[in-house]
Protein backbone atom coordinates (compact mmCIF):
# COMPACT_ATOMS: atom_id res chain seq x y z
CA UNK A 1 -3.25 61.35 -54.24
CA UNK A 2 -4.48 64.65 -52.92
CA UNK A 3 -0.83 65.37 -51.61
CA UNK A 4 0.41 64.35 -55.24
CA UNK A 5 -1.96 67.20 -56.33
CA UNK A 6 -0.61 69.75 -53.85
CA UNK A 7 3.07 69.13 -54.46
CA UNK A 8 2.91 68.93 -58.18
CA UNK A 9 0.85 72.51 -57.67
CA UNK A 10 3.32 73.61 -55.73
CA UNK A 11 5.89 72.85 -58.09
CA UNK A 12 4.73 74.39 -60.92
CA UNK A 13 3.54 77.89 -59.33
CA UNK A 14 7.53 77.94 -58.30
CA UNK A 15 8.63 77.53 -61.82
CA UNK A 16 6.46 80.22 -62.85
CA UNK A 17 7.64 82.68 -60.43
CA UNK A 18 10.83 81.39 -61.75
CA UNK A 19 10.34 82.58 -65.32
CA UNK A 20 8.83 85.74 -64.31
CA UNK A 21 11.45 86.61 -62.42
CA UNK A 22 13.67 85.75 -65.17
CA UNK A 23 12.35 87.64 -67.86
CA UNK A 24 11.82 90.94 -65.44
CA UNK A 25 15.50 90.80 -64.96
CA UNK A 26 16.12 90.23 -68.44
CA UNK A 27 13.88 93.81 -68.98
CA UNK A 28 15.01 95.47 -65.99
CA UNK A 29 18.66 94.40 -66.49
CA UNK A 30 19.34 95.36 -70.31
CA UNK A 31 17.32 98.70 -69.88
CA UNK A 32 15.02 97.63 -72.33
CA UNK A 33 12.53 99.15 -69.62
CA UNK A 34 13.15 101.73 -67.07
CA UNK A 35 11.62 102.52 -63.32
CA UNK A 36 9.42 105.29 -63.15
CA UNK A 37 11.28 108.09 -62.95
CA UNK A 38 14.30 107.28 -64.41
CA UNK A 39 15.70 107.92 -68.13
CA UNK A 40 19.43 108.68 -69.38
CA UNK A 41 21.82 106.71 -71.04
CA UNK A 42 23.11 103.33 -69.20
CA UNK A 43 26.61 103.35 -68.36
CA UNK A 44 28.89 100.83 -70.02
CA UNK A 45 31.76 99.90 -67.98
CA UNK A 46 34.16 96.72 -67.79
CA UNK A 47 33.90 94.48 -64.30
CA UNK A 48 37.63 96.24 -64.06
CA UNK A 49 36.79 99.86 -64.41
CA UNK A 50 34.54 99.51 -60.95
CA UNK A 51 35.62 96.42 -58.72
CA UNK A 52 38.01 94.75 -56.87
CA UNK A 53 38.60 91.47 -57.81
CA UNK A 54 40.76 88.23 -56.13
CA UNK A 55 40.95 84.58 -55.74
CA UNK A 56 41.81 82.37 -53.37
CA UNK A 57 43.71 79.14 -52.56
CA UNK A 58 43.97 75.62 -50.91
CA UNK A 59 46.41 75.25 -47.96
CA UNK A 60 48.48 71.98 -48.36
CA UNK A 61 46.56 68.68 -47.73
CA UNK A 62 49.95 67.38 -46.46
CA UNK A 63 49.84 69.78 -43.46
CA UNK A 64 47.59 68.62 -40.89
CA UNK A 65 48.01 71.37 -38.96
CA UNK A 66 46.98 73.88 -41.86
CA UNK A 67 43.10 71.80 -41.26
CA UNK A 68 42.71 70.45 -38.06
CA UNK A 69 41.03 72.35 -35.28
CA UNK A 70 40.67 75.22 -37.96
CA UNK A 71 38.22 77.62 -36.80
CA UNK A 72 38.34 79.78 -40.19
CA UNK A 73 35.38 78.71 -42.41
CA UNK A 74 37.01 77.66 -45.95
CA UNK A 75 34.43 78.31 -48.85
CA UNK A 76 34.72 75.63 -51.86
CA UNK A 77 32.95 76.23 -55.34
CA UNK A 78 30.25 73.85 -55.19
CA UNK A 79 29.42 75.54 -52.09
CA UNK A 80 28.23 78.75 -54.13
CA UNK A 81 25.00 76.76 -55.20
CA UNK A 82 23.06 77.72 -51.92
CA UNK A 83 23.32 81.16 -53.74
CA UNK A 84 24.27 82.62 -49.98
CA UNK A 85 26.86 81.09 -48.34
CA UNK A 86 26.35 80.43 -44.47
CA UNK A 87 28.18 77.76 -43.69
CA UNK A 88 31.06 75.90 -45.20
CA UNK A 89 31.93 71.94 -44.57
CA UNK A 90 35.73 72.54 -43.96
CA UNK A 91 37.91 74.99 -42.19
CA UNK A 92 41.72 76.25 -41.84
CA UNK A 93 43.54 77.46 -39.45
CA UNK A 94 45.52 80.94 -38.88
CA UNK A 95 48.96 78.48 -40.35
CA UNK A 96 47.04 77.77 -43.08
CA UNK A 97 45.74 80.40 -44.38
CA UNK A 98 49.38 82.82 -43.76
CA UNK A 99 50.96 79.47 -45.86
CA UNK A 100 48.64 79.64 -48.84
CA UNK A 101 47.26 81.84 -50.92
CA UNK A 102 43.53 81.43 -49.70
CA UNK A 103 42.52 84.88 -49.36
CA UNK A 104 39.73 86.63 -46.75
CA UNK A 105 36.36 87.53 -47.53
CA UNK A 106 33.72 89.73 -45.86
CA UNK A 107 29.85 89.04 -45.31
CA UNK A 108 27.99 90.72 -48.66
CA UNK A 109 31.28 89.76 -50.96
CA UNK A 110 30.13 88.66 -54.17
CA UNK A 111 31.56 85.22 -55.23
CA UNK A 112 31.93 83.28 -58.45
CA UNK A 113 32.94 80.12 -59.38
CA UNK A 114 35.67 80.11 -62.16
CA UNK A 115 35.45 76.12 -62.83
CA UNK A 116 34.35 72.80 -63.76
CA UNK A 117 30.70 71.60 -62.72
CA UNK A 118 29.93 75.18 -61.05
CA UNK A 119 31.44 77.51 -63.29
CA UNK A 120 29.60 80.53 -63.54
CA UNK A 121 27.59 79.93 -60.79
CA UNK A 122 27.21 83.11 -58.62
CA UNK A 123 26.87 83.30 -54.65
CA UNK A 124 26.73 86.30 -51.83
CA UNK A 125 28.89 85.39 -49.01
CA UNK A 126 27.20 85.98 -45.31
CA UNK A 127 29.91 85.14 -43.77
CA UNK A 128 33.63 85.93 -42.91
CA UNK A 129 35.30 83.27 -44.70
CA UNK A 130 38.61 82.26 -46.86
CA UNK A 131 37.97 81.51 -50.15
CA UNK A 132 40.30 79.22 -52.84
CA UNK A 133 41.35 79.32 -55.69
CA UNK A 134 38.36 78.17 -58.02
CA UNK A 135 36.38 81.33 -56.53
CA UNK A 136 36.86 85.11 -57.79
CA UNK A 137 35.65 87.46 -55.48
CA UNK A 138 34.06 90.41 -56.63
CA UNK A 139 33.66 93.70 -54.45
CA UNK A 140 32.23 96.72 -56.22
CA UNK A 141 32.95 100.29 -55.05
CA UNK A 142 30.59 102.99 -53.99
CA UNK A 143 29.45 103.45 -57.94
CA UNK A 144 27.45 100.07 -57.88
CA UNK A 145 25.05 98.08 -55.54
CA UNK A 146 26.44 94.85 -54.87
CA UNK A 147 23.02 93.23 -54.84
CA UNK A 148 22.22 94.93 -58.25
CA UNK A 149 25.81 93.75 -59.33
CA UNK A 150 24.73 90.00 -58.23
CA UNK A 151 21.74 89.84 -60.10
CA UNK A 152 23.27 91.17 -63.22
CA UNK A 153 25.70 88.44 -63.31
CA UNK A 154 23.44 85.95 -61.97
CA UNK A 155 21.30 86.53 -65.13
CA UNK A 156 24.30 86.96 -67.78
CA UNK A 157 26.39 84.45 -66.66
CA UNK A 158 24.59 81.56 -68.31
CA UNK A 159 25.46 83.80 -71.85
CA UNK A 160 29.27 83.90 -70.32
CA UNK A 161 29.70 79.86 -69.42
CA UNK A 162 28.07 78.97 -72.97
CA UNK A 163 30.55 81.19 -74.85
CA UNK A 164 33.64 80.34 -73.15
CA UNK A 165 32.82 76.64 -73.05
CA UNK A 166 35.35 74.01 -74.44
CA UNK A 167 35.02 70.04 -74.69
CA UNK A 168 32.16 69.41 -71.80
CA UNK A 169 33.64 71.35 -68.98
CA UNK A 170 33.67 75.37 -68.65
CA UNK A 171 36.57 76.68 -67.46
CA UNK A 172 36.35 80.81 -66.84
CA UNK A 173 38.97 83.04 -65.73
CA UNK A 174 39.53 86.02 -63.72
CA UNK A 175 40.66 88.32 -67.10
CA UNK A 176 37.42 87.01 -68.39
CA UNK A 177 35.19 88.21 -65.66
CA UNK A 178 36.99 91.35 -65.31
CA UNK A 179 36.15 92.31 -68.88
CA UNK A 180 32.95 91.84 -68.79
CA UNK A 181 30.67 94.82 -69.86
CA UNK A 182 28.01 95.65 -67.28
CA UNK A 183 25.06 98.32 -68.35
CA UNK A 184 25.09 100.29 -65.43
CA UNK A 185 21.73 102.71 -64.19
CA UNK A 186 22.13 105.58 -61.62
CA UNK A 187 22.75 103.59 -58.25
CA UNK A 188 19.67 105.19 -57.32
CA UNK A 189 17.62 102.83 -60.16
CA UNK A 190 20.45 99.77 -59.43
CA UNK A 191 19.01 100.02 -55.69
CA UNK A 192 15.44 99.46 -56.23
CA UNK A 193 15.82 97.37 -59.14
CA UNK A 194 17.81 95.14 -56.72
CA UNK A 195 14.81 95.79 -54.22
CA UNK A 196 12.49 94.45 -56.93
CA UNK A 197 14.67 91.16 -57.23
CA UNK A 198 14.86 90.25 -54.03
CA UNK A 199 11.24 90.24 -53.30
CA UNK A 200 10.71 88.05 -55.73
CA UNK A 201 13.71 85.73 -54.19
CA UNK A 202 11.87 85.88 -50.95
CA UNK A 203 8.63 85.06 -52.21
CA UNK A 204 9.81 81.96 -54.64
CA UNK A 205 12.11 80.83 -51.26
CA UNK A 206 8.89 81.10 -48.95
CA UNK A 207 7.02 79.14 -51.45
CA UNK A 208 9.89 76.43 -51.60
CA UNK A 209 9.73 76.11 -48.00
CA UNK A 210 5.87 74.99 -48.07
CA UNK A 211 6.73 72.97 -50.83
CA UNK A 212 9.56 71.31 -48.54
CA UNK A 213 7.20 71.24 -45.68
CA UNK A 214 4.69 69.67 -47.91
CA UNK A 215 7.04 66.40 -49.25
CA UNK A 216 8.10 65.94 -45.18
CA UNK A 217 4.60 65.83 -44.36
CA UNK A 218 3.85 63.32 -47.10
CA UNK A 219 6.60 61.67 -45.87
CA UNK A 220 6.14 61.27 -42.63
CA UNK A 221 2.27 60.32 -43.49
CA UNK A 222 3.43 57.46 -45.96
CA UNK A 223 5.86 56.48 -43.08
CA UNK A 224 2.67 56.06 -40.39
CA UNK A 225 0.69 54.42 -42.83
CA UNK A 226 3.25 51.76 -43.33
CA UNK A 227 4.26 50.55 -40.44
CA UNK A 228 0.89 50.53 -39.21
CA UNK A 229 0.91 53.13 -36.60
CA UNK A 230 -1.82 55.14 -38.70
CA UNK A 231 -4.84 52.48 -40.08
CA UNK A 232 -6.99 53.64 -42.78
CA UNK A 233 -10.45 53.14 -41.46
CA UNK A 234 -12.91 51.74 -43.98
């Protein structure tokens, strides 16, 4: 069908955009090429040498009063998939988080997800949130761009998960991440190279949304047609 046509389009126009975005960060991200206007040396420094990094924790599941009526969001790994993180299915309360070791995190805070299914998977945080302990947040001082820092590990972290991956299920950890060696431009060049990236996020999310629009449309067509509140005249 003509709507079979448009979404399989669609579809394939996003995985493009996809792959060039991939291989401009893979270019943009090594050094292999440079911005106008920029030369030197890259810097090479560990995760260590230039961030802040901390995990969180789970308040007992024993304590009702550590969950109910919590009014502090409470960010989970498999939450880090929407690559920003608005909005989070559970909260804690002030008892719970003082009681654990879940720890606070501001809007723009990198996160990473150490384990299992998500492992390696890397999210911004929008929100003011408590993390646990199967997240590492990542804060970078005034040396490097956060948004530059995301996209760096966004791209290398695939590399990371396949090395340190035993028997099915990865499992990082925080002294991994921390010695990781990041090629680092002036923050100048990390600023619009980060500027580059995120166009292309916008323009492969605005082209996900039509193709989302597109499916509910069919949808809601196919729906009409069969129940008979929409006849095909012949």
């Amino acid at each position: 069908s003509i709507w079979d046509k448009a979404i399989e389009l669609k579809e394939k126009l996003i995985e493009q955009k996809k792959k060039q975005k991939k291989g401009l960060m893979q270019k943009l991200l090594t050094g292999e090429i440079r911005l106008p206007g920029f030369k030197g040396e890259l810097k090479k420094l560990k995760l260590l040498d230039f961030c802040t990094t901390f995990s969180g924790g789970t308040p007992s599941r024993q304590k009702r009063e550590y969950y109910e009526n919590g009014t502090i969001p409470w960010i989970k790994s498999g939450e880090l998939n929407a690559k920003k993180v608005i909005h989070t299915e559970e909260f804690i309360t002030e008892d719970g988080l003082e009681n654990s070791s879940a720890k606070m995190v501001y809007p723009e805070t990198i996160l990473l997800a150490l384990y299992g299914a998500t492992a390696g998977v890397v999210a911004m945080s929008k929100i003011k949130a408590a993390i646990n302990q199967a997240i590492l947040a990542i804060i970078p001082n005034d040396n490097c761009n956060n948004k530059f820092l995301f996209y760096y590990l966004e791209y290398y972290m695939d590399q990371v998960v396949k090395k340190y991956t035993q028997g099915g299920q990865p499992n990082l950890n925080a002294k991994t991440i921390k010695n990781l060696v990041v090629n680092l431009p002036s923050i100048e060049e990390q600023y619009k190279i980060a500027d580059i990236l995120s166009l292309m996020d916008i323009n492969i999310q605005f082209l996900e949304k039509k193709l989302d629009n597109l499916k509910m449309q069919k949808k809601g067509l196919m729906q009409l047609l069969l129940t008979g509140k929409v006849r095909v005249q012949v």
